[in-house]
C-alpha atoms as a PDB file:
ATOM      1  CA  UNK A   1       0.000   0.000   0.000  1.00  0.00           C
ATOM      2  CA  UNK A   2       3.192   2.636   1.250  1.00  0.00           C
ATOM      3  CA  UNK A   3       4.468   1.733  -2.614  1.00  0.00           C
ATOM      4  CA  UNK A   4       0.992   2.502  -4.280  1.00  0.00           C
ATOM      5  CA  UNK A   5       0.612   5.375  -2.540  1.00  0.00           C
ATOM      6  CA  UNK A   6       4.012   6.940  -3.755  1.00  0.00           C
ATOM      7  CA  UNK A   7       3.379   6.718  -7.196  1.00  0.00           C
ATOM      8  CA  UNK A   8       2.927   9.496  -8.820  1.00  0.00           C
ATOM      9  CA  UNK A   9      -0.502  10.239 -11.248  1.00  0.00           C
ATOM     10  CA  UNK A  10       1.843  13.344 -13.266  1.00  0.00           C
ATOM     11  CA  UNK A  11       2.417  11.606 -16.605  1.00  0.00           C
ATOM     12  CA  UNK A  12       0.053   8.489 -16.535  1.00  0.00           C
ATOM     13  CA  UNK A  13      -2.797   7.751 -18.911  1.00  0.00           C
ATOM     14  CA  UNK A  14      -5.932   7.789 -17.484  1.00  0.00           C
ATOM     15  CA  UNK A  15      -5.738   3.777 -18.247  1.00  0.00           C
ATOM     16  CA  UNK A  16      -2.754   3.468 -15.910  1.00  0.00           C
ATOM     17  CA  UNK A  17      -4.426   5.980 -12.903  1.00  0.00           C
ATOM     18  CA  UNK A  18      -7.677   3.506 -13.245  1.00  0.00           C
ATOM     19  CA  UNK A  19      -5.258   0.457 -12.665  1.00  0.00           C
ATOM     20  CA  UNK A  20      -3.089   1.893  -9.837  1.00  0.00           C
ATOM     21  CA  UNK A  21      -6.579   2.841  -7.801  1.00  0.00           C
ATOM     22  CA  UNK A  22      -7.847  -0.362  -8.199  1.00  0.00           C
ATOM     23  CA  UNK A  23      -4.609  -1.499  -7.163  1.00  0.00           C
ATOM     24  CA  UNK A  24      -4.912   0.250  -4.050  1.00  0.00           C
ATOM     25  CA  UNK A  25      -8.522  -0.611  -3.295  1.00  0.00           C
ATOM     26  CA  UNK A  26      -7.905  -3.771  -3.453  1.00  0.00           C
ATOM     27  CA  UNK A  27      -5.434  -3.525  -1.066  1.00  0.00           C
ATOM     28  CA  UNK A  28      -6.843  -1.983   1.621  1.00  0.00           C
ATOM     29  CA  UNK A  29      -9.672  -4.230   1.358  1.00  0.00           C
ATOM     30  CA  UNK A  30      -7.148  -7.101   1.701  1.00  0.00           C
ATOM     31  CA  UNK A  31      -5.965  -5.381   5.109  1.00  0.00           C
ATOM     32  CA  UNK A  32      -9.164  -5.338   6.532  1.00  0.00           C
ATOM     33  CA  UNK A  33      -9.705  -8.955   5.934  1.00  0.00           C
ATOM     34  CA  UNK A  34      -6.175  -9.037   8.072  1.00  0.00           C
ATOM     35  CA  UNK A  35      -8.245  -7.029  10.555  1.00  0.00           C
ATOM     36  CA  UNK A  36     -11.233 -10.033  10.965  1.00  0.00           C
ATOM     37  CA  UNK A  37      -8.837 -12.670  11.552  1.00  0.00           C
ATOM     38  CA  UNK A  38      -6.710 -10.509  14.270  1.00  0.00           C
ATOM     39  CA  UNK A  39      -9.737  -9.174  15.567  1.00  0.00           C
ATOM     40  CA  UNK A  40     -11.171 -13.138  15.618  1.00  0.00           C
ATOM     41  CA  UNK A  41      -8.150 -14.317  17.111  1.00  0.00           C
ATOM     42  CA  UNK A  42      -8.419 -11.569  20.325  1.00  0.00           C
ATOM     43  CA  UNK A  43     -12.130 -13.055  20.357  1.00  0.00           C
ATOM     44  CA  UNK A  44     -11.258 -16.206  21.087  1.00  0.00           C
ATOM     45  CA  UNK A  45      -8.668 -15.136  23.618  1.00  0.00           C
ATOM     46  CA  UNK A  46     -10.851 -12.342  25.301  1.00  0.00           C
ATOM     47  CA  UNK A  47      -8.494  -9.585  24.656  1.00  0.00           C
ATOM     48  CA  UNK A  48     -10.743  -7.615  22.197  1.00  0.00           C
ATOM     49  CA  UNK A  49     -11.059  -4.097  23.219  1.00  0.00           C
ATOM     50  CA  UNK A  50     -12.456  -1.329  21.357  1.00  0.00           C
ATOM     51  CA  UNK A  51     -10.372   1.825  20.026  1.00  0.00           C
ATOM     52  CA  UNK A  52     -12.368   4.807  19.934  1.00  0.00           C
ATOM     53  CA  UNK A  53     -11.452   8.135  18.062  1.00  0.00           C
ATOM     54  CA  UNK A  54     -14.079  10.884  16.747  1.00  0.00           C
ATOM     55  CA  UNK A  55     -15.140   9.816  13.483  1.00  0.00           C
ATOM     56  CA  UNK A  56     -17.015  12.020  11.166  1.00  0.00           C
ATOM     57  CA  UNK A  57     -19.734   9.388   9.775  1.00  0.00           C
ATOM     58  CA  UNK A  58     -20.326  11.061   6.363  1.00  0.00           C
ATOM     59  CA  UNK A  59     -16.296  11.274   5.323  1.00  0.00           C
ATOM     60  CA  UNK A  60     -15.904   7.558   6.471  1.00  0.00           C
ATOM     61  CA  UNK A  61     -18.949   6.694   4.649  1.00  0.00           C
ATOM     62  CA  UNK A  62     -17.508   8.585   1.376  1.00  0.00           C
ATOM     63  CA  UNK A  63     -13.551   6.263   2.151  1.00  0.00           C
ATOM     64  CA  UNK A  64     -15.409   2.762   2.236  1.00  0.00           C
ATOM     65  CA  UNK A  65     -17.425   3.491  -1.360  1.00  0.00           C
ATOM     66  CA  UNK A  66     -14.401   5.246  -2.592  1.00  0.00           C
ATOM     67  CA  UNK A  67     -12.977   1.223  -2.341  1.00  0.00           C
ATOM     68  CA  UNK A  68     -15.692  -0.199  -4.147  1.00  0.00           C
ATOM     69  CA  UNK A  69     -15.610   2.260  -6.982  1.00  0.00           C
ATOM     70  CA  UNK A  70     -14.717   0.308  -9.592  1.00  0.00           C
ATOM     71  CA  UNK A  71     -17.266  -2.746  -8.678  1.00  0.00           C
ATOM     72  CA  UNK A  72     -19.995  -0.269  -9.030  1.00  0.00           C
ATOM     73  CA  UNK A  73     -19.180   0.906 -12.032  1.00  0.00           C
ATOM     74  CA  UNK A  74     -18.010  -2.565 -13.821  1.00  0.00           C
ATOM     75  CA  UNK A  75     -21.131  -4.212 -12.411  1.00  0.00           C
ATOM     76  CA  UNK A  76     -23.414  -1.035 -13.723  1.00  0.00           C
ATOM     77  CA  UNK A  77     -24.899  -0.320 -10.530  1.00  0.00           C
ATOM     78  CA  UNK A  78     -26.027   2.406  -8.915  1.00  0.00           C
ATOM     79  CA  UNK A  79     -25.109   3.516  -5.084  1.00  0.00           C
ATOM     80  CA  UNK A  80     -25.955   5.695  -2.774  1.00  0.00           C
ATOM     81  CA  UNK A  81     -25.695   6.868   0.987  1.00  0.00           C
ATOM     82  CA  UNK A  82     -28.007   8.738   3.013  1.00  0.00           C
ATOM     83  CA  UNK A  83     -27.366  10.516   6.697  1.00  0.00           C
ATOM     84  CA  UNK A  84     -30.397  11.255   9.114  1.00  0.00           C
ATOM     85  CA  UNK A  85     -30.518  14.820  10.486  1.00  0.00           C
ATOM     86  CA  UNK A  86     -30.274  13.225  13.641  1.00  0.00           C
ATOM     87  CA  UNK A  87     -26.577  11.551  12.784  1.00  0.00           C
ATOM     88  CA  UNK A  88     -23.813  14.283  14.585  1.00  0.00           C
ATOM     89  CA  UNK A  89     -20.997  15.740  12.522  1.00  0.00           C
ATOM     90  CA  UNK A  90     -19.067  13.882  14.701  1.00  0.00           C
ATOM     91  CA  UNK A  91     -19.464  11.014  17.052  1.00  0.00           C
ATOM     92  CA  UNK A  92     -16.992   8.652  19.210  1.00  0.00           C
ATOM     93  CA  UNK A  93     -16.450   5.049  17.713  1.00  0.00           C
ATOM     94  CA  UNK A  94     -14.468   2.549  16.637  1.00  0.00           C
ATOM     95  CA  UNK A  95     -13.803   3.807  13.180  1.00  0.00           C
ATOM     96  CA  UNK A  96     -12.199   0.370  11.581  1.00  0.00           C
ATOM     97  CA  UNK A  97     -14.155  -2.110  13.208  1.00  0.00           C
ATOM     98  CA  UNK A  98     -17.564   0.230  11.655  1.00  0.00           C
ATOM     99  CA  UNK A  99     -15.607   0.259   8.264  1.00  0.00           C
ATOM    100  CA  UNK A 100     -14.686  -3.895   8.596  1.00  0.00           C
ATOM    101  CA  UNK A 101     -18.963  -4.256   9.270  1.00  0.00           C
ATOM    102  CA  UNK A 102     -19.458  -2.344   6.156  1.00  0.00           C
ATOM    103  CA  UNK A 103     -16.718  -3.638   3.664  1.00  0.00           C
ATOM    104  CA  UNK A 104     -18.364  -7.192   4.547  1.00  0.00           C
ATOM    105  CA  UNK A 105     -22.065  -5.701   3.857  1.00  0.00           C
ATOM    106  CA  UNK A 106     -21.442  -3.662   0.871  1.00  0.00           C
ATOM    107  CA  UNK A 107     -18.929  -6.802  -0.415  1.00  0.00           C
ATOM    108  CA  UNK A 108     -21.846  -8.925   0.444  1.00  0.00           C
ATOM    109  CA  UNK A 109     -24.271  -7.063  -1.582  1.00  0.00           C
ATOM    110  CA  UNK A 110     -22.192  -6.537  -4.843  1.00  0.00           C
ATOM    111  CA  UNK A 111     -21.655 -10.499  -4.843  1.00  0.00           C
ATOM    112  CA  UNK A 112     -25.589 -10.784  -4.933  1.00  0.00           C
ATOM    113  CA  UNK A 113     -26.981  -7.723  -6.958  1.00  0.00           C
ATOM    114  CA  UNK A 114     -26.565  -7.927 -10.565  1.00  0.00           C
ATOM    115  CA  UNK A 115     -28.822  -5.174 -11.012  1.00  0.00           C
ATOM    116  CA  UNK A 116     -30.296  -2.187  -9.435  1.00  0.00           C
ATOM    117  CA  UNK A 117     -28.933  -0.741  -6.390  1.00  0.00           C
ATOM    118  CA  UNK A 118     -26.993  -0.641  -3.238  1.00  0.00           C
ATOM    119  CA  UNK A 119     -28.200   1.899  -0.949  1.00  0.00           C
ATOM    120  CA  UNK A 120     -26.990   3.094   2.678  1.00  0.00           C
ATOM    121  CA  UNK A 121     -28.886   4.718   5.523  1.00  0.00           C
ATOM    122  CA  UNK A 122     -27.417   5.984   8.595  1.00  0.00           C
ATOM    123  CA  UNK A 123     -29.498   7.323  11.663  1.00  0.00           C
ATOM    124  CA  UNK A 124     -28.446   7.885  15.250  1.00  0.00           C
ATOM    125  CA  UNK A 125     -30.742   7.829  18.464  1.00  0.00           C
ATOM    126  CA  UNK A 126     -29.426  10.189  20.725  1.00  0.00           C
ATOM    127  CA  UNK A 127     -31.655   8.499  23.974  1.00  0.00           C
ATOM    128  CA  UNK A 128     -29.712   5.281  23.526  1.00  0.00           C
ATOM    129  CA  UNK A 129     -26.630   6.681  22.118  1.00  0.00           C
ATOM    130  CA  UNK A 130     -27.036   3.969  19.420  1.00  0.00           C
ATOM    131  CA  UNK A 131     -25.485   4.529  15.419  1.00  0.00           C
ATOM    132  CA  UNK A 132     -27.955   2.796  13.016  1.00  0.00           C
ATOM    133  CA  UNK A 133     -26.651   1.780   9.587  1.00  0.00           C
ATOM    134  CA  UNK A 134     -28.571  -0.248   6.773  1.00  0.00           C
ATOM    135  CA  UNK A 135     -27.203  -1.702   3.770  1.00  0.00           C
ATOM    136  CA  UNK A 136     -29.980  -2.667   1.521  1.00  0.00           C
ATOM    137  CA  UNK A 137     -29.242  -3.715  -2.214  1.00  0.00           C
ATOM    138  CA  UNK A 138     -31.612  -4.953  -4.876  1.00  0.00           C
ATOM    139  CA  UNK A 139     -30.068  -9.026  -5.320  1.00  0.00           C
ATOM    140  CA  UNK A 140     -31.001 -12.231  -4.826  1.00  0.00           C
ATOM    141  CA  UNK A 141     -32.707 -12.304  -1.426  1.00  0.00           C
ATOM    142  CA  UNK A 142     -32.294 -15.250   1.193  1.00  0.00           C
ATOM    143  CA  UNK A 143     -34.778 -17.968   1.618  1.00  0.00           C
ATOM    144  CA  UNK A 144     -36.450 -17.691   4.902  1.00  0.00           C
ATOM    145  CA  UNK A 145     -35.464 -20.911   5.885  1.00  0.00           C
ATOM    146  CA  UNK A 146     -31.656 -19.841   5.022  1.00  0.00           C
ATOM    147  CA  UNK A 147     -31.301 -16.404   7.441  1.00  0.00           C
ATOM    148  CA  UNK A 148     -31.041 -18.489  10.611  1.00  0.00           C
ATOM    149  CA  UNK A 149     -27.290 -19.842   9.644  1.00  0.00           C
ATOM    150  CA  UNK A 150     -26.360 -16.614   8.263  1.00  0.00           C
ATOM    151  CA  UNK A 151     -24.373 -15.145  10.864  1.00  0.00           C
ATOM    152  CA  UNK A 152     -22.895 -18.868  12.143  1.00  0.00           C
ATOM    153  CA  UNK A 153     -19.204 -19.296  11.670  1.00  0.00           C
ATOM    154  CA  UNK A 154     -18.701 -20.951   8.145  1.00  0.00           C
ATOM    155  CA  UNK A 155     -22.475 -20.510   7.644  1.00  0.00           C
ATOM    156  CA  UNK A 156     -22.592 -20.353   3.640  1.00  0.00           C
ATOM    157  CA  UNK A 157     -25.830 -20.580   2.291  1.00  0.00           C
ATOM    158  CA  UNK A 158     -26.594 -23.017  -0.595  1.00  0.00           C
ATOM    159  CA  UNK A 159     -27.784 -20.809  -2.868  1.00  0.00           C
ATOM    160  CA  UNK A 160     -24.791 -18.338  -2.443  1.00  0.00           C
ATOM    161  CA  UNK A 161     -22.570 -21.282  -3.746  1.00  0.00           C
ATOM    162  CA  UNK A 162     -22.868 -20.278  -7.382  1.00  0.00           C
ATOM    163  CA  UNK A 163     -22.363 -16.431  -7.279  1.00  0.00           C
ATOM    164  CA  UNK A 164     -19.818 -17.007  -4.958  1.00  0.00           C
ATOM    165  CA  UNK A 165     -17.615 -19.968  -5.163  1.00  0.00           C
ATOM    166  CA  UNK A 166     -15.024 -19.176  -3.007  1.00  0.00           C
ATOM    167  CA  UNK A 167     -16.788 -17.333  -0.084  1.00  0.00           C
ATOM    168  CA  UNK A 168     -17.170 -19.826   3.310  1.00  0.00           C
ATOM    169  CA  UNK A 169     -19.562 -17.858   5.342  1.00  0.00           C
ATOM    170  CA  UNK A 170     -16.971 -15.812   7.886  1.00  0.00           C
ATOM    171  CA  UNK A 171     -17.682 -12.070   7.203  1.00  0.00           C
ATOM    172  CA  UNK A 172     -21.398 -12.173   8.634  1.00  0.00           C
ATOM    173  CA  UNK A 173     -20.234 -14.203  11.059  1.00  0.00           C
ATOM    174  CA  UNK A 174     -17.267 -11.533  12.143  1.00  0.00           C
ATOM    175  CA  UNK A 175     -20.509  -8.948  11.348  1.00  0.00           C
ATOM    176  CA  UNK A 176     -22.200  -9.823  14.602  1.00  0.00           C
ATOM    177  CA  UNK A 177     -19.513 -10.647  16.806  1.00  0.00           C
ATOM    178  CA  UNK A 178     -17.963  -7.152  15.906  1.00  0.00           C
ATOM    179  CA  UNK A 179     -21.290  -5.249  16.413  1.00  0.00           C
ATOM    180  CA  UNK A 180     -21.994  -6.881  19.980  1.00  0.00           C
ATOM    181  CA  UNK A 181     -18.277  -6.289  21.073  1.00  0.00           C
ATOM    182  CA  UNK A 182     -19.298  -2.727  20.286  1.00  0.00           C
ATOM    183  CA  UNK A 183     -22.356  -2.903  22.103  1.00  0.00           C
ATOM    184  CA  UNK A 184     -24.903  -2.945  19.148  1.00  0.00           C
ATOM    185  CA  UNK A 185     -26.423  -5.694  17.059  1.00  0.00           C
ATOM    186  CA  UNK A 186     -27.551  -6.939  13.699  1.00  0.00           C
ATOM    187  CA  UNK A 187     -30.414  -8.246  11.910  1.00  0.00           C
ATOM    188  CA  UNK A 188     -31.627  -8.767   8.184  1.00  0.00           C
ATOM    189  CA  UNK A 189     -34.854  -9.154   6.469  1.00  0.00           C
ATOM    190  CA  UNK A 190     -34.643 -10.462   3.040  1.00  0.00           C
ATOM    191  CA  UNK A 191     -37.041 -11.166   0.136  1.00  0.00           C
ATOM    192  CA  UNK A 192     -35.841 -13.672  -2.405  1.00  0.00           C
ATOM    193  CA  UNK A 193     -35.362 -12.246  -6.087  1.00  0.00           C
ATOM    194  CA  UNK A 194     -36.364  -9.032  -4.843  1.00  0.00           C
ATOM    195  CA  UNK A 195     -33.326  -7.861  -2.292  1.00  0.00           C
ATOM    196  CA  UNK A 196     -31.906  -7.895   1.151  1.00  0.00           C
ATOM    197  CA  UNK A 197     -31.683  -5.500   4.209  1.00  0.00           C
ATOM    198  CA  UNK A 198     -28.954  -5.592   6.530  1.00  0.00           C
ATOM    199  CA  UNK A 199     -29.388  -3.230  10.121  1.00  0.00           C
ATOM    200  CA  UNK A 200     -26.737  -2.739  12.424  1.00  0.00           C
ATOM    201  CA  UNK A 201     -26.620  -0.381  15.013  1.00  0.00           C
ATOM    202  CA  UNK A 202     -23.299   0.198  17.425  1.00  0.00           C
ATOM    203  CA  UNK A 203     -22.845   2.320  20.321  1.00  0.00           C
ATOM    204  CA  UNK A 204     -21.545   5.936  19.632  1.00  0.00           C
ATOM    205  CA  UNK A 205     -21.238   9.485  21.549  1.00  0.00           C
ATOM    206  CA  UNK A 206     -21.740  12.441  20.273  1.00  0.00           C
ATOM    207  CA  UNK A 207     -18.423  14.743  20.388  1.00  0.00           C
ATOM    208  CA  UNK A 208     -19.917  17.769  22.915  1.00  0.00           C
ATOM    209  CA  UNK A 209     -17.827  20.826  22.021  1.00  0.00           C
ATOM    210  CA  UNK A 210     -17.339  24.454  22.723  1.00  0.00           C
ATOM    211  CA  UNK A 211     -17.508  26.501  20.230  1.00  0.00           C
ATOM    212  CA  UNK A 212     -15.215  29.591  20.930  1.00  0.00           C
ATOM    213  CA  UNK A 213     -16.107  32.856  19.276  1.00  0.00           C
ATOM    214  CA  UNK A 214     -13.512  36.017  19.325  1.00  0.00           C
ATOM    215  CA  UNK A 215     -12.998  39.361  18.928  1.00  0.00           C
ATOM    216  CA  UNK A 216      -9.578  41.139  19.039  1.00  0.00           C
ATOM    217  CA  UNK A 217      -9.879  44.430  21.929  1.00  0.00           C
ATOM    218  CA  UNK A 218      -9.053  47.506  20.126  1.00  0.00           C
ATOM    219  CA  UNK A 219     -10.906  46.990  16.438  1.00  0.00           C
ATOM    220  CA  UNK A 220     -14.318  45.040  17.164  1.00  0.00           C
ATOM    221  CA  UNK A 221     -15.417  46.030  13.935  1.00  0.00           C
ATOM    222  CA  UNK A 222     -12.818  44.392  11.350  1.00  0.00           C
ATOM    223  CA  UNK A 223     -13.907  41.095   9.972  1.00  0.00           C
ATOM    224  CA  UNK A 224     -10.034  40.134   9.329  1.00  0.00           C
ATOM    225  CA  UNK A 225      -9.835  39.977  13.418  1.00  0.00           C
ATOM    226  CA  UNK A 226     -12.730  37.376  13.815  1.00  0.00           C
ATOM    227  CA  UNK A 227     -11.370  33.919  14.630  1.00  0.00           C
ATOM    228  CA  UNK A 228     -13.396  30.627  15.323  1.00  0.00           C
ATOM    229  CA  UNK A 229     -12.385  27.428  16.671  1.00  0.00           C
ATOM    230  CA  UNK A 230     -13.919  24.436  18.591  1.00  0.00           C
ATOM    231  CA  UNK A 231     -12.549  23.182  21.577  1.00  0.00           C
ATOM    232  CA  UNK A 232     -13.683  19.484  23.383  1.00  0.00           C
ATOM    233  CA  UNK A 233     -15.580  20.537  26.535  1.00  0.00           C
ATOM    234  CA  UNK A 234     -14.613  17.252  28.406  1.00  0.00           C
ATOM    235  CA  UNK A 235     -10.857  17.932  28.288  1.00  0.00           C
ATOM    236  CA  UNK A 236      -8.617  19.495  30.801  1.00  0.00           C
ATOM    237  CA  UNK A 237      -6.045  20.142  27.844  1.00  0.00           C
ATOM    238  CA  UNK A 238      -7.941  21.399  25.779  1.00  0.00           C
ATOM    239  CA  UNK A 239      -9.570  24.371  28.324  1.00  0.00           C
ATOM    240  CA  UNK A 240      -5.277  25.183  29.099  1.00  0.00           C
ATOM    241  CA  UNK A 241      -5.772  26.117  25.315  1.00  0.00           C
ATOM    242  CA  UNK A 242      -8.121  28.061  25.809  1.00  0.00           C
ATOM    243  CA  UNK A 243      -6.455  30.088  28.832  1.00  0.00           C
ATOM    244  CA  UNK A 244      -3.139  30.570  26.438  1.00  0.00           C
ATOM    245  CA  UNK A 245      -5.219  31.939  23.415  1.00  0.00           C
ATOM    246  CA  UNK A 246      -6.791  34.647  25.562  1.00  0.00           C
ATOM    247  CA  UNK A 247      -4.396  35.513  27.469  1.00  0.00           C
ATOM    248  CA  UNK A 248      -2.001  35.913  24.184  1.00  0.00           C
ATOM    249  CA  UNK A 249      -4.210  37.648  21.896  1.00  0.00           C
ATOM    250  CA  UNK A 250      -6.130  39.868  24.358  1.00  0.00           C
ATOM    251  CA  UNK A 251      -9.638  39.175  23.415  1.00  0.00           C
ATOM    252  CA  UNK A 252     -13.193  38.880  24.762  1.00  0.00           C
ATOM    253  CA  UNK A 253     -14.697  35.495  24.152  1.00  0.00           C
ATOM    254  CA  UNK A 254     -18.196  33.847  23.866  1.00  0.00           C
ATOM    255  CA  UNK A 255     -18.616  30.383  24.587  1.00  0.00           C
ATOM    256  CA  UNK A 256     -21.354  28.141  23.532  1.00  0.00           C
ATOM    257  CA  UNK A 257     -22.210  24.673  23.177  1.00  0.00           C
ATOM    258  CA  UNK A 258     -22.364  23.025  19.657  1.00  0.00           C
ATOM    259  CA  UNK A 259     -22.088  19.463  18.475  1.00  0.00           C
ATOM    260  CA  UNK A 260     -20.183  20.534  15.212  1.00  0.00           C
ATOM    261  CA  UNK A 261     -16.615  19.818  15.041  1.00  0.00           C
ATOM    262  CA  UNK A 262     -14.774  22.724  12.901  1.00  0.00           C
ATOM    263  CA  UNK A 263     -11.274  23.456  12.570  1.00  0.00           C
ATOM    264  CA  UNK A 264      -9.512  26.393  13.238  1.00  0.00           C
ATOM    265  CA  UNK A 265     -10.549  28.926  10.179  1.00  0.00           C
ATOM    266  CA  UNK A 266     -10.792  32.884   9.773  1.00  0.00           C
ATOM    267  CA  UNK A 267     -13.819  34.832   8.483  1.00  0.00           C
END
């Protein structure tokens, strides 16, 4: 992937770009697999723990069908992603285990849907703190009788044998055991030759921040001395910042809460 990445697009055909971004896809989609079996393998020894960062939903969202690019487009099939107004800018979660659950859903779907669509839906329920992602796609459905050995380890279904040879039933397996180490779940309701749903929901906080608005003593009324920034309420650090920018730049503040993350910019 570190070679990939240093290659340079100046001077390539737009042949040679296509190949070197599938060529990197593909990759990271191989490392994630890495990422079941190591996660699997702390599973079985009871050392999985979670790594939380803040994780802006819609840009991760954006990286995992960036990967599938190509499949959409050599398949012909049309994909889209959806956020609730309730989903946060920002929330706390564990970033790669949420992209492994969705590189084995989206995956999942391509394999089955030779026509239509592939369509995500995130929603968040703030009473619960609970993150609430579907993956529905337009394929070949799952017999009733079939869903209950979906997520069993090395639970391939019959009729999955033929579209996909080589699969042997471990990524909806890793599915649920990843979303209930991350305190969430997963279901599916399927029709057969008219599509599949796949909800999963994981825990997630929403990233509380103060938003700090200032104004430089001495010339309130220049824009080009208006600065913005968000600092994270919760953290001692981060209000030490806080003390160090007023007491350097001289300036009357206004605090007030916000749940949008924003980077230092001028206006």
């Amino acid at each position: 992937i570190g070679m990939l990445d240093m290659m340079d697009d100046s001077g390539k055909t737009e042949e040679e770009k296509l190949y070197i971004s599938v060529a990197k896809n593909t990759s990271k989609l191989l490392l994630y697999l890495t990422y079941d079996i190591t996660d699997y393998s702390q599973m079985k020894a009871d050392k999985f723990r979670a790594n939380n960062s803040k994780t802006s939903i819609k840009e991760t969202l954006n990286e995992v069908l960036q990967l599938f690019s190509f499949s959409f487009q050599r398949k012909n099939l049309k994909y889209s992603f959806t956020t609730d107004a309730s989903v946060p800018d920002v929330v706390t979660i564990d970033k790669n285990r949420y992209i492994q659950i969705l590189l084995n859903l989206i995956g999942n779907a391509l394999k089955f849907t030779s026509n239509g669509s592939i369509k995500i839906e995130v929603t968040y329920d703030e009473s619960i703190d609970m993150l609430t992602t579907k993956v529905q796609d337009t394929g070949i459905g799952i017999r009733e009788d079939e869903i209950p050995r979906l997520f069993k380890i090395f639970g391939k279904l019959e009729t999955a044998s033929s579209l996909n040879p080589n699969g042997v039933g471990f990524g909806l397996f890793m599915c649920k055991k990843l979303a209930e180490s991350l305190g969430g779940y997963i279901t599916v309701s399927s029709i057969p030759d008219l599509g599949t749903i796949f909800t999963f929901g994981i825990k997630a906080n929403v990233v509380n921040l103060l938003r700090l608005r200032s104004t430089r003593i001495g010339d309130p009324g220049n824009p080009e001395d208006l600065d913005s920034f968000a600092l994270d309420e919760n953290l001692e650090e981060e209000r030490m910042k806080l003390g160090k920018y007023v007491t350097s730049h001289k300036v009357r503040v206004e605090l007030t809460l916000s749940r949008i993350i924003s980077a230092v910019s001028r206006s």
